[in-house]
Structure formats: structure tokens, C-alpha cells
PDB file of N, CA and C in Angstrom:
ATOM      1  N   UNK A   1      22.884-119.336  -5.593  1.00  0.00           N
ATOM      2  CA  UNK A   1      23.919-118.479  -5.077  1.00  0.00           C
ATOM      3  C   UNK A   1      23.329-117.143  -4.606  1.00  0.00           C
ATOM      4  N   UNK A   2      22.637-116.759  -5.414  1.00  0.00           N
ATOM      5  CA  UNK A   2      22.143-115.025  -4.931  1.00  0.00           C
ATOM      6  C   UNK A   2      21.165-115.386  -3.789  1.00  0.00           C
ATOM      7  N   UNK A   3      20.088-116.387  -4.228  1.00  0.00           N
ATOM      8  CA  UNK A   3      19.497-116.861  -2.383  1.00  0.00           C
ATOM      9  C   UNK A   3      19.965-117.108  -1.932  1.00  0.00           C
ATOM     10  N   UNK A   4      20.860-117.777  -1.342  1.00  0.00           N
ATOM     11  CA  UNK A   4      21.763-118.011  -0.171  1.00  0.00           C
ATOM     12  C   UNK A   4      22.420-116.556  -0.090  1.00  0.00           C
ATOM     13  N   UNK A   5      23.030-115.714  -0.664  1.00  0.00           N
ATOM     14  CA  UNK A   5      23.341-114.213  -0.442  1.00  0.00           C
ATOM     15  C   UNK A   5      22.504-113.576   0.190  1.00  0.00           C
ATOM     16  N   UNK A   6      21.074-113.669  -0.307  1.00  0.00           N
ATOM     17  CA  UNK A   6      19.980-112.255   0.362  1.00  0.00           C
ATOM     18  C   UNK A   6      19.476-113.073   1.521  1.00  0.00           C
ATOM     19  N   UNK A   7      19.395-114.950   1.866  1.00  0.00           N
ATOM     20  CA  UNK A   7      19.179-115.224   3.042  1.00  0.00           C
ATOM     21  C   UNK A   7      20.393-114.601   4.035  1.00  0.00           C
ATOM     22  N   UNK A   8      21.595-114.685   3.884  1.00  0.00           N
ATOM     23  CA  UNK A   8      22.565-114.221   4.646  1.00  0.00           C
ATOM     24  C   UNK A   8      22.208-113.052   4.717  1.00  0.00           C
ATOM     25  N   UNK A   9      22.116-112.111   3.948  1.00  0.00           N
ATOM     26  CA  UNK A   9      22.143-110.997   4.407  1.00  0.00           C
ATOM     27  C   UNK A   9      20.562-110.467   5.547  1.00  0.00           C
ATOM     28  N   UNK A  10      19.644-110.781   5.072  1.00  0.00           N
ATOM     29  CA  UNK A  10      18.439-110.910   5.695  1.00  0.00           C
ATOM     30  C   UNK A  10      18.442-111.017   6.850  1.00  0.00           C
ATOM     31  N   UNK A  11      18.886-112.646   7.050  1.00  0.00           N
ATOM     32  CA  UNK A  11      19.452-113.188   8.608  1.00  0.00           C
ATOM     33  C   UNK A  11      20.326-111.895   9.222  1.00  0.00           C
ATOM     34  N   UNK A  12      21.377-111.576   9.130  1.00  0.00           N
ATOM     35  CA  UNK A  12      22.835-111.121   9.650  1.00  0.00           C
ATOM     36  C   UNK A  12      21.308-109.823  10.065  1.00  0.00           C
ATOM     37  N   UNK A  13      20.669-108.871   9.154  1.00  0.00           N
ATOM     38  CA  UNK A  13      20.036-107.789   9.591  1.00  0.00           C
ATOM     39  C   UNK A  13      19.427-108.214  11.130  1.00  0.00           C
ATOM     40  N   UNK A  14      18.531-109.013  10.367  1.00  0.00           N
ATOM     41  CA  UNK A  14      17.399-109.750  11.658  1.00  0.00           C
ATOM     42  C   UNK A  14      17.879-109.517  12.932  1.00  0.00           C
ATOM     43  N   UNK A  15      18.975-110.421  13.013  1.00  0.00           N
ATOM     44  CA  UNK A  15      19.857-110.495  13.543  1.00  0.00           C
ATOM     45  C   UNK A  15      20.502-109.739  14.815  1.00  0.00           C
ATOM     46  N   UNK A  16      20.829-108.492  13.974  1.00  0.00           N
ATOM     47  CA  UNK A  16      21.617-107.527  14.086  1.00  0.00           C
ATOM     48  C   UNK A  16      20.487-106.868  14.817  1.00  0.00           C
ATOM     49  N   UNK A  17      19.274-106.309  14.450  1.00  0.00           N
ATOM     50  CA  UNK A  17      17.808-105.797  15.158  1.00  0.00           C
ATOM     51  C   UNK A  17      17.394-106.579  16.316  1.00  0.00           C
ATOM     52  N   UNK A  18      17.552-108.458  16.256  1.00  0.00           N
ATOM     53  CA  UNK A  18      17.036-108.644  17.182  1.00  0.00           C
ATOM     54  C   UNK A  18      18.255-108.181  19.256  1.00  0.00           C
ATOM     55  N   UNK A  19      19.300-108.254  18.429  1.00  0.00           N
ATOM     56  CA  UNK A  19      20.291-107.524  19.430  1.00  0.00           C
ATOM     57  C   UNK A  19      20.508-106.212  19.622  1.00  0.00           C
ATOM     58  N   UNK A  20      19.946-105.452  19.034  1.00  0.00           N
ATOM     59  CA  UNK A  20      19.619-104.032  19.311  1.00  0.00           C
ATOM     60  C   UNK A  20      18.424-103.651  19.884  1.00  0.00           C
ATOM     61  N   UNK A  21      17.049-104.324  19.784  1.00  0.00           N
ATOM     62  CA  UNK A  21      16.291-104.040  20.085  1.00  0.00           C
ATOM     63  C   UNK A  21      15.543-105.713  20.462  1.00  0.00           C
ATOM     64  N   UNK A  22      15.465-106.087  21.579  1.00  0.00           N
ATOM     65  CA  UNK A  22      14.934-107.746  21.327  1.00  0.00           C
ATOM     66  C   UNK A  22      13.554-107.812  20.770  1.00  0.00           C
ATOM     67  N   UNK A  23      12.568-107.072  21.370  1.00  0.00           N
ATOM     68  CA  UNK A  23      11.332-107.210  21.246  1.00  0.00           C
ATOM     69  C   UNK A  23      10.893-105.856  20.583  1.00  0.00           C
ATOM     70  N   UNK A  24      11.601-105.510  19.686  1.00  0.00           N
ATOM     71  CA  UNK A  24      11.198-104.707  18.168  1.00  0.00           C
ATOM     72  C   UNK A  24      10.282-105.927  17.347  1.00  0.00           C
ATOM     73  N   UNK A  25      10.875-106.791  16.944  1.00  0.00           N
ATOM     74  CA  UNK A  25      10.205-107.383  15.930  1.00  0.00           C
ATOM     75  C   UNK A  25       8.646-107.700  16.443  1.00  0.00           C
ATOM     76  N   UNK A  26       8.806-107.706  17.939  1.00  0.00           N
ATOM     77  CA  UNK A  26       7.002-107.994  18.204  1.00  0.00           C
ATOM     78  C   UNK A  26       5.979-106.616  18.518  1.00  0.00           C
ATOM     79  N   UNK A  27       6.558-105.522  18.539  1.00  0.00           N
ATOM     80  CA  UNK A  27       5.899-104.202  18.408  1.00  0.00           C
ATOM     81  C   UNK A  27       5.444-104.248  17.094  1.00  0.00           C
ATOM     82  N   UNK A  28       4.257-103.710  17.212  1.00  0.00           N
ATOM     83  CA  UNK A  28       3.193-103.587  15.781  1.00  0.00           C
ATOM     84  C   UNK A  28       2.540-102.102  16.121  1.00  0.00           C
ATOM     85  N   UNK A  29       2.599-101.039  15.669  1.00  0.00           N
ATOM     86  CA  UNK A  29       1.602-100.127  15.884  1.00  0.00           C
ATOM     87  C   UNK A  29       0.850 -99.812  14.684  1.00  0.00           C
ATOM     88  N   UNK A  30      -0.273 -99.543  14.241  1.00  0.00           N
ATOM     89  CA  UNK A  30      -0.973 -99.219  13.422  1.00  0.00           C
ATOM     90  C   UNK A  30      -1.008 -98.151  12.890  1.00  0.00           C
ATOM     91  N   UNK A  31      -0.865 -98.220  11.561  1.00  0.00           N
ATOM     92  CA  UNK A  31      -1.287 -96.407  11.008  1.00  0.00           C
ATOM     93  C   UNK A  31      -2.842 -96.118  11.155  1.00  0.00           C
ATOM     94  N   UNK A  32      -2.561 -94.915  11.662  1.00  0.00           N
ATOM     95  CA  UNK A  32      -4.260 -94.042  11.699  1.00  0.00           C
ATOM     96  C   UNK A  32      -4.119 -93.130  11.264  1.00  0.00           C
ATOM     97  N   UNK A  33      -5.335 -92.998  10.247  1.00  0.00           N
ATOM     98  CA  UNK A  33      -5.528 -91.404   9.797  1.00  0.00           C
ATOM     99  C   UNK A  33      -6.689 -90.644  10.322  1.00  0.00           C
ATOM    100  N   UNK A  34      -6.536 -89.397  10.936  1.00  0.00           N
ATOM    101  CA  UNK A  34      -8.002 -89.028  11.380  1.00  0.00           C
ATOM    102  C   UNK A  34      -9.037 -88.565  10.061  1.00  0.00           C
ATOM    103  N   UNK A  35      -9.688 -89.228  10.696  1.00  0.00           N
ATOM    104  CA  UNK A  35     -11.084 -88.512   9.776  1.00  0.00           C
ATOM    105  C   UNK A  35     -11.585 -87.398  10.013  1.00  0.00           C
ATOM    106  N   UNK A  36     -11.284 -86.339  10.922  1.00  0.00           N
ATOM    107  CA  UNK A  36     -11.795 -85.331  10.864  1.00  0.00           C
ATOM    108  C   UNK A  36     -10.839 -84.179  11.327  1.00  0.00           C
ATOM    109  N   UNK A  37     -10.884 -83.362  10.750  1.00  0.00           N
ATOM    110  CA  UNK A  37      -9.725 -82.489  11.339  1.00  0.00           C
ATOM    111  C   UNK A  37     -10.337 -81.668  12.676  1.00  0.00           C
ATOM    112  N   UNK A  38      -9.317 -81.456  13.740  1.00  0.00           N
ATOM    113  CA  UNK A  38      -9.716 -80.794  15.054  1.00  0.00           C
ATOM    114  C   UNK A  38      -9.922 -79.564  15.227  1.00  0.00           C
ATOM    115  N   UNK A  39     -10.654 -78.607  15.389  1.00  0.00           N
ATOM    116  CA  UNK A  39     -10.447 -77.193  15.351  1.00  0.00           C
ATOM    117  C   UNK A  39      -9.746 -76.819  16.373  1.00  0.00           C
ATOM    118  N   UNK A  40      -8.690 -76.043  16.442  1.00  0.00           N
ATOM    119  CA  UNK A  40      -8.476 -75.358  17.081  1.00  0.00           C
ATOM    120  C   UNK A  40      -8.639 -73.573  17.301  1.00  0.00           C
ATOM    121  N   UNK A  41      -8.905 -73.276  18.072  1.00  0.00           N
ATOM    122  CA  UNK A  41      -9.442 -71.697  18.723  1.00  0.00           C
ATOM    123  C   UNK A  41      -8.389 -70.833  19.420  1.00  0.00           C
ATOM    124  N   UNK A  42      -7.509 -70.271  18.873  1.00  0.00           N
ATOM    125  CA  UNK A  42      -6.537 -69.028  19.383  1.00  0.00           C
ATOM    126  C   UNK A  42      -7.458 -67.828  19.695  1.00  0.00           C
ATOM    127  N   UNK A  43      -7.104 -67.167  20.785  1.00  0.00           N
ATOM    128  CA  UNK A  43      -7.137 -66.224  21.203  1.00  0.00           C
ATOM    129  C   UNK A  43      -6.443 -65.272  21.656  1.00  0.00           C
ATOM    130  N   UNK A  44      -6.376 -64.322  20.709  1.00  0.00           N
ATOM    131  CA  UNK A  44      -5.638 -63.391  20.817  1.00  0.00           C
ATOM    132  C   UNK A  44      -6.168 -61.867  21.867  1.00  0.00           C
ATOM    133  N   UNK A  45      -5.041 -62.040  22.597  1.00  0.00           N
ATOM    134  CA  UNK A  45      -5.459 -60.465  23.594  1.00  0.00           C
ATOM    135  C   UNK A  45      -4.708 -59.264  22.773  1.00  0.00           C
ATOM    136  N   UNK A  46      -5.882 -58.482  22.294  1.00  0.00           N
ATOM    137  CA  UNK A  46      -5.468 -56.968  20.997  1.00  0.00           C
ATOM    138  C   UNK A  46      -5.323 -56.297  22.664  1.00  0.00           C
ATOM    139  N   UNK A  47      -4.130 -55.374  22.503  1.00  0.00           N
ATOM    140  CA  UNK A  47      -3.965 -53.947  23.648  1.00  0.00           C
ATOM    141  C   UNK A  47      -5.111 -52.984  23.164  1.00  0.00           C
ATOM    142  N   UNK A  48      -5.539 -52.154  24.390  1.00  0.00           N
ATOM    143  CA  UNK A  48      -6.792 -51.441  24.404  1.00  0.00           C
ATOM    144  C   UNK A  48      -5.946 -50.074  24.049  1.00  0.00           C
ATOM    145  N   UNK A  49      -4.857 -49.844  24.090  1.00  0.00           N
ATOM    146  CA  UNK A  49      -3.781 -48.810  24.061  1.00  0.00           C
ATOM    147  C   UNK A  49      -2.709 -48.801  23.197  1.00  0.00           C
ATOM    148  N   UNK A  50      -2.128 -47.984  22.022  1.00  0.00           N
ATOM    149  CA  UNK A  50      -1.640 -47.948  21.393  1.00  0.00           C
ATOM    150  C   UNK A  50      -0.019 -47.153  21.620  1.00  0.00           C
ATOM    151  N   UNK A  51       0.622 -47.648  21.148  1.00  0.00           N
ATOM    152  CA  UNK A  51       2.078 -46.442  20.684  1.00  0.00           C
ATOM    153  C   UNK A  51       1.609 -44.735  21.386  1.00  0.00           C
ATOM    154  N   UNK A  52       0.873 -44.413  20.538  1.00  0.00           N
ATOM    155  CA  UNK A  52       0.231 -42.818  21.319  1.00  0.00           C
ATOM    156  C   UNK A  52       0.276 -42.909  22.509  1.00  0.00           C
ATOM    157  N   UNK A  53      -0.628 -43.083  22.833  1.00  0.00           N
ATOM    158  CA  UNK A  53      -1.438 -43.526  24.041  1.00  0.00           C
ATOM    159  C   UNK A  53      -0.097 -43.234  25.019  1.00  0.00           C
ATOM    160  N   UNK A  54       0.797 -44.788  25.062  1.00  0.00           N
ATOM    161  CA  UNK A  54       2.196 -44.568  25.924  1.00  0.00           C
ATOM    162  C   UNK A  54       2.681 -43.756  26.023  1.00  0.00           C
ATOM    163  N   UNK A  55       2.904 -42.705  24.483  1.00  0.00           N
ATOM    164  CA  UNK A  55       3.872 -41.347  24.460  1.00  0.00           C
ATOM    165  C   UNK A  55       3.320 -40.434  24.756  1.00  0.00           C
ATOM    166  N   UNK A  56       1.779 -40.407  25.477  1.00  0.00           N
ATOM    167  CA  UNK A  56       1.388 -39.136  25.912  1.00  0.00           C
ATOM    168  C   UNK A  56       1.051 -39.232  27.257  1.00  0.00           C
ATOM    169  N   UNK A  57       1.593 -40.296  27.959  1.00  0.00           N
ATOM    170  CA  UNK A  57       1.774 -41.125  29.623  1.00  0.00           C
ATOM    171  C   UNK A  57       2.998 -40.323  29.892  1.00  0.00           C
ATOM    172  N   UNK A  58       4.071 -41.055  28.997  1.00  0.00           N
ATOM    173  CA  UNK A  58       5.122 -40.764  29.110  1.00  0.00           C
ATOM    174  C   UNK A  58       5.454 -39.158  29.388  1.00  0.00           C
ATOM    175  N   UNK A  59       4.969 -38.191  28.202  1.00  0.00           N
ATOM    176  CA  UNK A  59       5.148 -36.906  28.337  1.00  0.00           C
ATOM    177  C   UNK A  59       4.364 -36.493  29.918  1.00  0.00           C
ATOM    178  N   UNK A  60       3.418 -37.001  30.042  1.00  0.00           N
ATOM    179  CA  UNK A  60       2.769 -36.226  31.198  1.00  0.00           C
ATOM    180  C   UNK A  60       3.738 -36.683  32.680  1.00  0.00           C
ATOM    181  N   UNK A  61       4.281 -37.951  32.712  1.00  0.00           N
ATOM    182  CA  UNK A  61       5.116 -38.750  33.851  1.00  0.00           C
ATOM    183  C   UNK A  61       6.266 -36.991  33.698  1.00  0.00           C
ATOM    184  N   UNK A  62       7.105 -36.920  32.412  1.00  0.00           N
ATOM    185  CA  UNK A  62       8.156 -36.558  32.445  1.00  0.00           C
ATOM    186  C   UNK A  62       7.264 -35.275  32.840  1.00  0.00           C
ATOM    187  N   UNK A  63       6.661 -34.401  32.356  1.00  0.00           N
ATOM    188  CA  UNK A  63       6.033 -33.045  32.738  1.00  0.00           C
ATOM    189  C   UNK A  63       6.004 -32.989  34.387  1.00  0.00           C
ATOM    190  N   UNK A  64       5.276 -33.621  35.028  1.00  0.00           N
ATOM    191  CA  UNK A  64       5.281 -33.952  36.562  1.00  0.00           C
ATOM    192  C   UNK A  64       6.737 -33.630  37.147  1.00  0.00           C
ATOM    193  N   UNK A  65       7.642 -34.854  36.731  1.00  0.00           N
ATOM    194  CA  UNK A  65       8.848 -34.510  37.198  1.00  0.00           C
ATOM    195  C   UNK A  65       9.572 -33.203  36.760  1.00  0.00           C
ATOM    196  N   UNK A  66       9.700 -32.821  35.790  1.00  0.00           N
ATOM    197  CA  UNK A  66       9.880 -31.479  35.515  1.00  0.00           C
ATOM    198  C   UNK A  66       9.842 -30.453  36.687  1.00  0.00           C
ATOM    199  N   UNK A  67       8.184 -30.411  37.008  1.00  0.00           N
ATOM    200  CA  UNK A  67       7.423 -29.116  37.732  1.00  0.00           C
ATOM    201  C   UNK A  67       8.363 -29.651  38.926  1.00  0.00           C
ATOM    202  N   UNK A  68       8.154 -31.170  39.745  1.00  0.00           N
ATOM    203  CA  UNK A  68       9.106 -31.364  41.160  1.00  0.00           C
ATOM    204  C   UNK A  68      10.130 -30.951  40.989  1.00  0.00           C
ATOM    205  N   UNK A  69      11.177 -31.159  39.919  1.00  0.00           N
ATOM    206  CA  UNK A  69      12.575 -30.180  39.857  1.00  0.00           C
ATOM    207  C   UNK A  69      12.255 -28.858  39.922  1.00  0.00           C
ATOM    208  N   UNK A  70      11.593 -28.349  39.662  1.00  0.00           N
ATOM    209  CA  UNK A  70      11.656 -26.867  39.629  1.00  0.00           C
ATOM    210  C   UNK A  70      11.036 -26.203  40.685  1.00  0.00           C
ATOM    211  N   UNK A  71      10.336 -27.149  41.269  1.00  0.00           N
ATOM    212  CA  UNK A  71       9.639 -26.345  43.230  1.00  0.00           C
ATOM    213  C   UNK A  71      11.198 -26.486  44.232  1.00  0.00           C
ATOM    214  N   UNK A  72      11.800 -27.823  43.689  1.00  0.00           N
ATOM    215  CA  UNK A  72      12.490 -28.366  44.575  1.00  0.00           C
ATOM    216  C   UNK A  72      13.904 -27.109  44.461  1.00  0.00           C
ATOM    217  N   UNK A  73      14.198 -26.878  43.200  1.00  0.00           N
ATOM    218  CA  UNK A  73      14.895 -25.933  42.872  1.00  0.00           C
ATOM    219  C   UNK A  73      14.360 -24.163  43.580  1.00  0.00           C
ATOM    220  N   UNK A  74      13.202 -23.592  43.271  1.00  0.00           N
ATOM    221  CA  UNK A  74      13.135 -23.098  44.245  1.00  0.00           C
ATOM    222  C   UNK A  74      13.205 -22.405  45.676  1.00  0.00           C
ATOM    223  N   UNK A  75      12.892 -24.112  46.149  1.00  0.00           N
ATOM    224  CA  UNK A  75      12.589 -24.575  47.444  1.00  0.00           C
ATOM    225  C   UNK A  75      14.171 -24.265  48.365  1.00  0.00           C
ATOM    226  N   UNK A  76      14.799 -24.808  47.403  1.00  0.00           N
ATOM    227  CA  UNK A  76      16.431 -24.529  48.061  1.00  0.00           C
ATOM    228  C   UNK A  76      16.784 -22.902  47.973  1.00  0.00           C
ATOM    229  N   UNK A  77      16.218 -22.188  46.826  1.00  0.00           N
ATOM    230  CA  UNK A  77      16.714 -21.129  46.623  1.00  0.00           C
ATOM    231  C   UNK A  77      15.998 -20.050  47.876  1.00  0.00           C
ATOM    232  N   UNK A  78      14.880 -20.606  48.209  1.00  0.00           N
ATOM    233  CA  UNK A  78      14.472 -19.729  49.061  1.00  0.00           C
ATOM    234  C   UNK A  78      15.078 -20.072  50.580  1.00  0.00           C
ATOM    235  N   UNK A  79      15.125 -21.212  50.725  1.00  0.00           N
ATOM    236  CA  UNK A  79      15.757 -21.428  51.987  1.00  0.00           C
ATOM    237  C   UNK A  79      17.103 -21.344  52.193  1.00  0.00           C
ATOM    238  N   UNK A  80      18.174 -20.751  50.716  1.00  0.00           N
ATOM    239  CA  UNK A  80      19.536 -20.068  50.719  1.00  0.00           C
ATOM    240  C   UNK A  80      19.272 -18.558  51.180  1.00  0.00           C
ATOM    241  N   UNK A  81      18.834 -18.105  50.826  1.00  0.00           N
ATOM    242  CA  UNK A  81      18.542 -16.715  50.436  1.00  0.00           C
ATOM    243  C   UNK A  81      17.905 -16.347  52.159  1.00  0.00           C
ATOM    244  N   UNK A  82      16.931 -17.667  53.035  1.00  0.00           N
ATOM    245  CA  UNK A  82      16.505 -17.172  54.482  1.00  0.00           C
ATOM    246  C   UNK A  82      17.854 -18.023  55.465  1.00  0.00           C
ATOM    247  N   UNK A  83      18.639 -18.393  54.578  1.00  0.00           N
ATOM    248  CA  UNK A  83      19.615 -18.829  55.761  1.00  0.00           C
ATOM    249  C   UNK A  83      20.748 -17.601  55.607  1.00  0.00           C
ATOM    250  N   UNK A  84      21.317 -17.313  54.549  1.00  0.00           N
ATOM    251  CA  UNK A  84      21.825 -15.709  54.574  1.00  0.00           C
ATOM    252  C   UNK A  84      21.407 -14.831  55.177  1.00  0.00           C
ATOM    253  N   UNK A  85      19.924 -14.061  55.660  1.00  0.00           N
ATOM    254  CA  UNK A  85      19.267 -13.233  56.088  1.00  0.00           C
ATOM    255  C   UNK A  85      19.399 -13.880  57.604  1.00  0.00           C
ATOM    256  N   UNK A  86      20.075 -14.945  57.683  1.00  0.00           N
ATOM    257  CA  UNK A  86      19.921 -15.158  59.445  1.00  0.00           C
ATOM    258  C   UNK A  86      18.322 -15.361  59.900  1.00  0.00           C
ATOM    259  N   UNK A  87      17.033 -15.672  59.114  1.00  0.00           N
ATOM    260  CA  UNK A  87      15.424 -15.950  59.801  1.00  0.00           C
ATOM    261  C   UNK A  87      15.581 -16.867  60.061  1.00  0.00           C
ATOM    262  N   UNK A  88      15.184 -17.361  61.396  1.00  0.00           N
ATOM    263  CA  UNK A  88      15.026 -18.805  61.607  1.00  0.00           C
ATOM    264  C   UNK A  88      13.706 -19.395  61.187  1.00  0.00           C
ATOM    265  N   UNK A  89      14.062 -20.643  60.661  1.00  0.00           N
ATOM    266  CA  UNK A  89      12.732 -21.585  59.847  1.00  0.00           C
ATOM    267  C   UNK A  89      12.458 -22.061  61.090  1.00  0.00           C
TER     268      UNK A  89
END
């Protein structure tokens, strides 16, 4: 009785695999283990420039613009001051 149970059930699997997959049961792949482990080599690119470095770019970028606001400021004030006086530029 219990063999005839685990043949049924066995079969019905088989079965059931060979209609899900037909030619599963004839795939075989092999386990491999390597024998040697592969090295691998990262390379990392370190920045030549730090945090500082940027914030004293930065200050000098903003310093620059600064001085252009303040010619440009100027620049208008003097050419208010010769358009009042009537000189032609």
C-alpha cells in the first residue's frame, strides 16, 4: 500500500516536471568548485584636492565677482554724475 502511494506520487511529480519543462530531466550540469581563488585589483582614483582646497577657489571666484560689482557700480556712478554735467562720452 505505501509503495503503490510513493510510486503514485513519484509518477504524478515526474510527470508534472516532464510537462513543465520536457527536457529538464535530460539537463545535467555539474558542480564545480574552483580551486583557486581569482584576484581581483580595484583601483581607486584618491582627489589630489581636498574640502580646503574648494573653499579657497570658491572664496577667490566670489572675491573676483565682488571687485566686478563694485567697478561696475562705480562705472555707472561716474557715467550718472557725466550725464548730469551734460560731457559728452
Amino acid at each position: 500500500m505505501f509503495a503503490s502511494f510513493i510510486f503514485l506520487v513519484s509518477s504524478l511529480l515526474f510527470g508534472l516536471s516532464c510537462a513543465l519543462e520536457p527536457l529538464a530531466m535530460l539537463a545535467i550540469q555539474p558542480v564545480w568548485q574552483a580551486a583557486k581563488p581569482i584576484p581581483v585589483n580595484i583601483d581607486y582614483d584618491v582627489p589630489a584636492f581636498g574640502t580646503l582646497d574648494e573653499l579657497a577657489d570658491l572664496r577667490k571666484a566670489s572675491l573676483v565677482e565682488y571687485k566686478v560689482a563694485q567697478r561696475r557700480q562705480r562705472l555707472t556712478q561716474v557715467a550718472g554724475t557725466m550725464l548730469k554735467k551734460n560731457v559728452p562720452v
